[in-house]
Protein backbone atom coordinates (compact mmCIF):
# COMPACT_ATOMS: atom_id res chain seq x y z
CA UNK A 1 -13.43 178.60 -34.26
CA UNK A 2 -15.65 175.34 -34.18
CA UNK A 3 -18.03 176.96 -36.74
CA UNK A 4 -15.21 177.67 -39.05
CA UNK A 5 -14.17 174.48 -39.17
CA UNK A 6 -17.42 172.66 -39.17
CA UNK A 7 -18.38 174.90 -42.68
CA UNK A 8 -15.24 174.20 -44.08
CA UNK A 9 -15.81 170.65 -43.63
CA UNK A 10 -19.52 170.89 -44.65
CA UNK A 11 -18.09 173.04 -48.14
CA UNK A 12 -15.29 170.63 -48.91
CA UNK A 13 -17.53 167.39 -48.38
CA UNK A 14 -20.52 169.60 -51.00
CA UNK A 15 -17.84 170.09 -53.35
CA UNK A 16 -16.15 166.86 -53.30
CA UNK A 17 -19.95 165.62 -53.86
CA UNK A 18 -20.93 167.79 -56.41
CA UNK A 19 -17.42 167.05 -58.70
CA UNK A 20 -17.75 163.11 -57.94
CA UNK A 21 -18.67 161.14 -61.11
CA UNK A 22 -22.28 159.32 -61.11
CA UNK A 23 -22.50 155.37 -59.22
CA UNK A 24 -24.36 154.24 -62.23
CA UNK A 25 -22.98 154.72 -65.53
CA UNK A 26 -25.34 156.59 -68.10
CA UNK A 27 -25.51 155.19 -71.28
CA UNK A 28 -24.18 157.31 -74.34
CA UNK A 29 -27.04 158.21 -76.80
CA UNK A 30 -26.96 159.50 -80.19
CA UNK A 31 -28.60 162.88 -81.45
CA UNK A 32 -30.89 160.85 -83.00
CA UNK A 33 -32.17 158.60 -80.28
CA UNK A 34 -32.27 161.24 -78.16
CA UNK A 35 -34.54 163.41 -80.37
CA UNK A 36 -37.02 159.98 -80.44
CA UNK A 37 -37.11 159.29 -76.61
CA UNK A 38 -37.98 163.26 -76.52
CA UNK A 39 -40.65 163.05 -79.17
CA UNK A 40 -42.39 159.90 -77.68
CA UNK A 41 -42.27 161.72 -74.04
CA UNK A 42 -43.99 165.13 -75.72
CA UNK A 43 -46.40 163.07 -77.70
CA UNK A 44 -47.37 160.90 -74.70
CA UNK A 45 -47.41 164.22 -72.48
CA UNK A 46 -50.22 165.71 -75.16
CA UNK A 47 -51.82 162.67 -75.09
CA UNK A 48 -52.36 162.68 -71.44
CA UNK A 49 -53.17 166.61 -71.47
CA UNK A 50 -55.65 166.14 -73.93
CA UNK A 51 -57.31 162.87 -71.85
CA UNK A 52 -57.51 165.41 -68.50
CA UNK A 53 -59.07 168.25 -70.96
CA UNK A 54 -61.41 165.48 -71.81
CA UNK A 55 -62.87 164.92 -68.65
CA UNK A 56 -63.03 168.72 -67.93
CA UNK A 57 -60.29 168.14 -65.16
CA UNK A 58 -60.11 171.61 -63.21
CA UNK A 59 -56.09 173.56 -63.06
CA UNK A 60 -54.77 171.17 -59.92
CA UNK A 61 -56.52 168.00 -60.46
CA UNK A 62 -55.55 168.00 -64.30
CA UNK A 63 -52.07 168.91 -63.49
CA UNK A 64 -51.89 165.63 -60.75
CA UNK A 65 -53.88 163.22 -63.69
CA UNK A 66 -51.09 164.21 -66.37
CA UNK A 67 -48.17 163.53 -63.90
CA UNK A 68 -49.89 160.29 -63.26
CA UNK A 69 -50.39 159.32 -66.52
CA UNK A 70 -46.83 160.20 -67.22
CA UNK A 71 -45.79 157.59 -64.81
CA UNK A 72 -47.57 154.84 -66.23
C-alpha cells in the first residue's frame, strides 16, 4: 500500500516537473539569428576539429581537445 502511494507521489511530482514552464525566460529568436548562432557554432566546431587533426590527436584525446576548445 505504502509503495503505491509513494510512486504515485514520485509520478505526479515528475509530471508536474516535466509540464512546469522554465525559471529563466528564453529569449525569442528569429529564423535568421538562429541559422547564424548555428553557423558560427559548426564553423568554430571545424575549426577546432581541424586544430586536434593538426596535432595528430589520437580518437579520445581529440574528442576531449574539441570539447575543450568548444568551451572556450
Amino acid at each position: 500500500m505504502l509503495r503505491i502511494i509513494f510512486l504515485s507521489v514520485v509520478v505526479s511530482v515528475g509530471v508536474s516537473a516535466a509540464t512546469a514552464e522554465p525559471l529563466s525566460p528564453v529569449s525569442k529568436k528569429s529564423p535568421g539569428e538562429i541559422a547564424a548562432a548555428s553557423r558560427l557554432l559548426a564553423e568554430k566546431q571545424e575549426s577546432c576539429r581541424l586544430e586536434a587533426k593538426r596535432q595528430k590527436l589520437t580518437l579520445f584525446k581529440r574528442r576531449s581537445f574539441v570539447r575543450k576548445c568548444m568551451k572556450e
